[in-house]
C-alpha atoms as a PDB file:
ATOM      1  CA  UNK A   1     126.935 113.586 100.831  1.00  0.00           C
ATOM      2  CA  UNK A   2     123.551 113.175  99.211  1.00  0.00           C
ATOM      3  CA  UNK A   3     120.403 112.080 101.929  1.00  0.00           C
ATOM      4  CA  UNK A   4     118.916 108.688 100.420  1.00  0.00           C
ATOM      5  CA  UNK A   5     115.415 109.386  98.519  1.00  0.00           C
ATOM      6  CA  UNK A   6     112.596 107.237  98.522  1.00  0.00           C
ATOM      7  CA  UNK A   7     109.232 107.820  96.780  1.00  0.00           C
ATOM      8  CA  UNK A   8     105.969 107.101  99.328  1.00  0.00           C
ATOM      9  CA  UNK A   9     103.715 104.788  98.742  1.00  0.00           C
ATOM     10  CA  UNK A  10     100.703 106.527 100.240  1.00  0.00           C
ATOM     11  CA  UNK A  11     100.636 110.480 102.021  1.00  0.00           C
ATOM     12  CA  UNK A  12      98.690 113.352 102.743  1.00  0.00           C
ATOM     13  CA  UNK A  13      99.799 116.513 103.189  1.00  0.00           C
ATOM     14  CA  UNK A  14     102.079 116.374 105.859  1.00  0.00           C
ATOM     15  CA  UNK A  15     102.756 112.433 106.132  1.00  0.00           C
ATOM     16  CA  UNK A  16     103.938 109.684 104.072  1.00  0.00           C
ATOM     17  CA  UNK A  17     104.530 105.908 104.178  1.00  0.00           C
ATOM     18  CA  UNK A  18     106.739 103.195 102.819  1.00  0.00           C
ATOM     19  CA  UNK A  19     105.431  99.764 102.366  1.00  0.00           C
ATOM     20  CA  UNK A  20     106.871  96.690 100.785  1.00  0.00           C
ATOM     21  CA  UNK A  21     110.181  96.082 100.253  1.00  0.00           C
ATOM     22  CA  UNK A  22     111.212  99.578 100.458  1.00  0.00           C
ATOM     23  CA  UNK A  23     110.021  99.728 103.834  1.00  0.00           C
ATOM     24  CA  UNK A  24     112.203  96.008 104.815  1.00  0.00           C
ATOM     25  CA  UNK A  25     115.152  97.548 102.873  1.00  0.00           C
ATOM     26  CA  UNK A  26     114.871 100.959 105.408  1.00  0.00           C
ATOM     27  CA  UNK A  27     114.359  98.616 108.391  1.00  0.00           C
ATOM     28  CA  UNK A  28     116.548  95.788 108.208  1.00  0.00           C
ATOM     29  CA  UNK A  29     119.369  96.781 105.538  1.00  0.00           C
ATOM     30  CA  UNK A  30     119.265 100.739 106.474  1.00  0.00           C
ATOM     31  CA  UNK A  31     118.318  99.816 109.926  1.00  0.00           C
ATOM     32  CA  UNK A  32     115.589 102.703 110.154  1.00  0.00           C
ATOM     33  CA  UNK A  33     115.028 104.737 114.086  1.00  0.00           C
ATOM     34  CA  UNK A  34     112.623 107.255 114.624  1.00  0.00           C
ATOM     35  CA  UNK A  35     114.230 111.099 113.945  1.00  0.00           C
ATOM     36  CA  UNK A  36     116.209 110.053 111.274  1.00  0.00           C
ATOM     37  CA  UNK A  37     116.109 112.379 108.502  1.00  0.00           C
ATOM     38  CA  UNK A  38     115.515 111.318 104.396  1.00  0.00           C
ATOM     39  CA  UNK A  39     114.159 113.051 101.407  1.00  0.00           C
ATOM     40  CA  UNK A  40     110.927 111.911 100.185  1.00  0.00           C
ATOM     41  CA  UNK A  41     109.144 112.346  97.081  1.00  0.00           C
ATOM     42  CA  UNK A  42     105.380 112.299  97.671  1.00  0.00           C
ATOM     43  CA  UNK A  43     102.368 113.625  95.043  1.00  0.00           C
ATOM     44  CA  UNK A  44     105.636 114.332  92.624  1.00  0.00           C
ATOM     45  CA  UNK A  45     107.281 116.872  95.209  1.00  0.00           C
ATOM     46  CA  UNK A  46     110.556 116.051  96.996  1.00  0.00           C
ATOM     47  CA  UNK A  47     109.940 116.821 100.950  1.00  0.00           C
ATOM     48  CA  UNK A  48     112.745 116.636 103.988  1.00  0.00           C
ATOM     49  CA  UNK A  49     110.977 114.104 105.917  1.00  0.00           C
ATOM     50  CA  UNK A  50     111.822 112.715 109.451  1.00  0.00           C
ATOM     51  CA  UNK A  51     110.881 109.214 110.485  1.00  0.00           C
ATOM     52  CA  UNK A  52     107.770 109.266 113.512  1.00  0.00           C
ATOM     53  CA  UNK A  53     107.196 105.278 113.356  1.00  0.00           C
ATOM     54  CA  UNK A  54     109.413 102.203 112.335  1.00  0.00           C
ATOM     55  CA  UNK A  55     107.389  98.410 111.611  1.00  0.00           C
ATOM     56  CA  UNK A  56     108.703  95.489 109.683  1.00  0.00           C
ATOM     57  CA  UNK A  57     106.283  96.182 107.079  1.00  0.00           C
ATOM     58  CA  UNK A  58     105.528  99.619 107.063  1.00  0.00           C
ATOM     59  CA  UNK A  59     108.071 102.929 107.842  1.00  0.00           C
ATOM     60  CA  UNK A  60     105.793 106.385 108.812  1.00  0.00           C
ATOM     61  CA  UNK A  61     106.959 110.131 107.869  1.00  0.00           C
ATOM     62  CA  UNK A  62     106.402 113.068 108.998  1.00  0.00           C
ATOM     63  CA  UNK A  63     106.780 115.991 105.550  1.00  0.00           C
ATOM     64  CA  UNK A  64     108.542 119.050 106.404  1.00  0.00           C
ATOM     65  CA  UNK A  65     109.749 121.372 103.395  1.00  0.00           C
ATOM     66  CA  UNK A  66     109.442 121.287  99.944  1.00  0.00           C
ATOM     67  CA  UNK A  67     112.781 121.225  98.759  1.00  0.00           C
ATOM     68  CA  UNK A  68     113.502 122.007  94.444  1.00  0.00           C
ATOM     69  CA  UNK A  69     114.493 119.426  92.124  1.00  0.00           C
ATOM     70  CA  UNK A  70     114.657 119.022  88.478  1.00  0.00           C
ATOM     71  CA  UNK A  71     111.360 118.029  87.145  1.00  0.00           C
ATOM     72  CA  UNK A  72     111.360 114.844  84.734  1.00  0.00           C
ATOM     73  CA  UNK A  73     111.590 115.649  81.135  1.00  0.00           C
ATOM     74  CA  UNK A  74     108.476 115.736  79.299  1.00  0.00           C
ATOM     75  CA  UNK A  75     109.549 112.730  76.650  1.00  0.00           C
ATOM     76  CA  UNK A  76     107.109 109.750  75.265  1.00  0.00           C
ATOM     77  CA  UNK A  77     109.381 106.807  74.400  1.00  0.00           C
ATOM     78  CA  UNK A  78     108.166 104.453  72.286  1.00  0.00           C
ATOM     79  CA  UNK A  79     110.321 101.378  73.115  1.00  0.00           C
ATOM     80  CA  UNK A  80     109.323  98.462  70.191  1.00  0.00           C
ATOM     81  CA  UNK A  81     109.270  95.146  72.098  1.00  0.00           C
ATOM     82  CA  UNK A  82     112.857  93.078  71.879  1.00  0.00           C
ATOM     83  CA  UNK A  83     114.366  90.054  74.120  1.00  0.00           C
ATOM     84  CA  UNK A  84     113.347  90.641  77.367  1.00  0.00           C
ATOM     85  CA  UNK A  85     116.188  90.879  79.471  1.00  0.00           C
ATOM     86  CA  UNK A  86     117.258  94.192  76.972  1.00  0.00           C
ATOM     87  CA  UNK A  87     113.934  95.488  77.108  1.00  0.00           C
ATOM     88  CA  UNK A  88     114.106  95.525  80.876  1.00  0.00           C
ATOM     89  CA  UNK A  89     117.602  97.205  80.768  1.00  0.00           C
ATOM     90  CA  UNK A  90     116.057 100.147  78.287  1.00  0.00           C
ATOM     91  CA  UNK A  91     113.294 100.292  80.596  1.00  0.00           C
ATOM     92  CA  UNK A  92     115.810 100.805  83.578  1.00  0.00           C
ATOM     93  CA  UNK A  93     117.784 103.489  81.509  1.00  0.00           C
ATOM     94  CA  UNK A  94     114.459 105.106  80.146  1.00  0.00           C
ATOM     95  CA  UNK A  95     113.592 106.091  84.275  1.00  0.00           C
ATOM     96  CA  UNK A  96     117.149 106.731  85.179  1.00  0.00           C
ATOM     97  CA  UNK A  97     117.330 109.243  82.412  1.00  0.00           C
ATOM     98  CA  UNK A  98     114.100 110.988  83.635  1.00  0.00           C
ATOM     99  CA  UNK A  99     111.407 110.021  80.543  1.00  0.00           C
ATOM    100  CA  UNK A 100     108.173 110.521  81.675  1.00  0.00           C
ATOM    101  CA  UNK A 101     106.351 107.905  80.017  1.00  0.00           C
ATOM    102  CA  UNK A 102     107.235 104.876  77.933  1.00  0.00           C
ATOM    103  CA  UNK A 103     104.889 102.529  76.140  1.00  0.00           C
ATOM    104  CA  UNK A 104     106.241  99.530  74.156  1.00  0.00           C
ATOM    105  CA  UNK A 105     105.005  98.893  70.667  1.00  0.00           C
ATOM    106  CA  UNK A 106     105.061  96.194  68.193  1.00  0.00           C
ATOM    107  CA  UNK A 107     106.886  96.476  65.863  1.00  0.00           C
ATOM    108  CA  UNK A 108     107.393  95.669  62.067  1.00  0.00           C
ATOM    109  CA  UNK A 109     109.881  92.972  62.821  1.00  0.00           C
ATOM    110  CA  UNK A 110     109.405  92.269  66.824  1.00  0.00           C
ATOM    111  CA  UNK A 111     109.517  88.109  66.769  1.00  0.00           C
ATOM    112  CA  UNK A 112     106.199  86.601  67.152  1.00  0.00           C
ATOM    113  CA  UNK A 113     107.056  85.033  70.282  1.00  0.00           C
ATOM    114  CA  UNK A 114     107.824  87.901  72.342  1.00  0.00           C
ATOM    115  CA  UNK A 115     104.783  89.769  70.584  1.00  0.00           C
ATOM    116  CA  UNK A 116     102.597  87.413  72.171  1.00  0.00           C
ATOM    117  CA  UNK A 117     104.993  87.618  75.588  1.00  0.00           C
ATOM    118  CA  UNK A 118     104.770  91.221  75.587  1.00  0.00           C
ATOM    119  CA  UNK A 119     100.958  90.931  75.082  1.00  0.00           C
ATOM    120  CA  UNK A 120     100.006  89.328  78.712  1.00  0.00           C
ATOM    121  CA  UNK A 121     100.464  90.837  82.013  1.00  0.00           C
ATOM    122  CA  UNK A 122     102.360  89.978  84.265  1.00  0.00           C
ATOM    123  CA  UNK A 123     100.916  87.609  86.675  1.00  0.00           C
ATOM    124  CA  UNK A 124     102.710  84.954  88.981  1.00  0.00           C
ATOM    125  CA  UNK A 125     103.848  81.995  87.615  1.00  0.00           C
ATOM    126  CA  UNK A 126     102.418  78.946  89.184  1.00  0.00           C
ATOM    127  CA  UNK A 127     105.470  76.647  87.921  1.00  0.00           C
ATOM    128  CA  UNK A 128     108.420  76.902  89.898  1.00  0.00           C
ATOM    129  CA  UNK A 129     110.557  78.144  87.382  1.00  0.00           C
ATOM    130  CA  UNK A 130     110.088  81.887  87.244  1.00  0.00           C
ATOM    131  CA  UNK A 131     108.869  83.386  84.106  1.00  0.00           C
ATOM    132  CA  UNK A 132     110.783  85.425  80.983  1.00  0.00           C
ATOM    133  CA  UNK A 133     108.445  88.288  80.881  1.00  0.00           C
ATOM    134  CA  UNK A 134     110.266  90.605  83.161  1.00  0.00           C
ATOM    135  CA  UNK A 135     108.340  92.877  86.077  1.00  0.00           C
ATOM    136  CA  UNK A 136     108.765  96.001  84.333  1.00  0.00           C
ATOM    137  CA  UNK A 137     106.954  98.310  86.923  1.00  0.00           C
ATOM    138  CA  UNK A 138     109.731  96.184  89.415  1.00  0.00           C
ATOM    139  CA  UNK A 139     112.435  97.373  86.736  1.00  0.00           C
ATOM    140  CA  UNK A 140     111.248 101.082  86.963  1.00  0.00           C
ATOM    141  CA  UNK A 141     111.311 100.705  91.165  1.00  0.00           C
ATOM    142  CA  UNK A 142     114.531  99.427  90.722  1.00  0.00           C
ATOM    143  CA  UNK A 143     115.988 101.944  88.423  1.00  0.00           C
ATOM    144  CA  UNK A 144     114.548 105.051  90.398  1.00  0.00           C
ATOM    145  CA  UNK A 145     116.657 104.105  93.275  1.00  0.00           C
ATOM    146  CA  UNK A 146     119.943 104.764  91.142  1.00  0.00           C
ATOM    147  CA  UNK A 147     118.347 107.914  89.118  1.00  0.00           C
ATOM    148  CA  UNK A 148     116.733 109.446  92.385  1.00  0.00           C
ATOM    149  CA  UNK A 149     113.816 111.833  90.423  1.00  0.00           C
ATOM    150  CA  UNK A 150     110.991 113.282  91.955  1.00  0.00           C
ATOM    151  CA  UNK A 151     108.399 111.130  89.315  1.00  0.00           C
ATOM    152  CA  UNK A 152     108.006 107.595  88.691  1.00  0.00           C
ATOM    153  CA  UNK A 153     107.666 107.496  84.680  1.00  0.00           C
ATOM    154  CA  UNK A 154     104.116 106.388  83.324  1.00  0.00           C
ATOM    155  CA  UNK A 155     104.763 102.850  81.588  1.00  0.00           C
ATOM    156  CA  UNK A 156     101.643 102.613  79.083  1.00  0.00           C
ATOM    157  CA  UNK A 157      99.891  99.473  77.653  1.00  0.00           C
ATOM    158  CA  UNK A 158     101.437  97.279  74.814  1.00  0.00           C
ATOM    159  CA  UNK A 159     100.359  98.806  71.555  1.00  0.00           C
ATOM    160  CA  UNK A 160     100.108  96.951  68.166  1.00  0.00           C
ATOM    161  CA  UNK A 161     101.431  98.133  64.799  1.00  0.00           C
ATOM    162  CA  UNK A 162      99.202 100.996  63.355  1.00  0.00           C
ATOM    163  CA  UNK A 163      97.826 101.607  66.468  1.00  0.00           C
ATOM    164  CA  UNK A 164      99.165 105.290  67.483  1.00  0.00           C
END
């Protein structure tokens, strides 16, 4: 049976931390104790880390050994902008796969409506109704669950046609 990986949202050299919703999914879903053991992937290395300290908001490791793993392959996807919910899907597939970066482009024929979508960043929508433009850093989190690599793929600014 494979140990469930996480990737830390802050560490040094011998500690690491979830926060966020990683940390309430270990706590409250995975029900999280001090001394359990889970593999950790912290400054791009996977570690064998035990748990020292358990909050609501905020799970503590301690790093023990470097264990090997397949580094993430050293591809550039350009992904040309499409309907959103698709886009989010490549995106998902893109990290599970192991790309290292991807950066969406405009394309020749992307629709001038999601052109302009793609264009803004993603802020919080102050209508109740959430907005189109997916999360796509929250589609990469999501995806690097499934894929479990040692790097979180670099997801580059929009660029325009004859930009490259």
């Amino acid at each position: 049976m494979t140990r469930r990986r996480f990737i830390a949202d802050s560490w040094t050299a011998t500690t690491a931390s979830l926060t966020g919703d990683q940390a309430i999914h270990l706590t409250r879903v995975l029900r999280a104790e001090p001394g359990q053991i889970y593999d950790i992937v912290a400054n791009g290395f996977l570690h064998r880390a035990e748990i020292t300290r358990v909050s609501e908001k905020q799970v503590d490791f301690t790093l023990y050994e470097e264990l090997s793993s397949d580094a993430a392959l050293p591809l550039h996807l350009l992904l040309a902008v499409f309907k959103f919910d698709h886009m989010e899907w490549a995106i998902e597939k893109a990290t599970e796969l192991g790309i290292a970066r991807i950066t969406p482009i405009l394309a020749r024929r992307t629709e001038k409506h999601l052109a302009q979508a793609a264009a803004k960043p993603n802020k919080p929508s102050p209508s109740p109704t959430p907005s189109k433009a997916p999360n796509r850093a929250q589609a990469i989190k999501k995806s690097l669950d499934q894929a479990q690599p040692t790097g979180c793929p670099i997801l580059r600014s929009l660029i325009a046609k004859g930009g490259m």
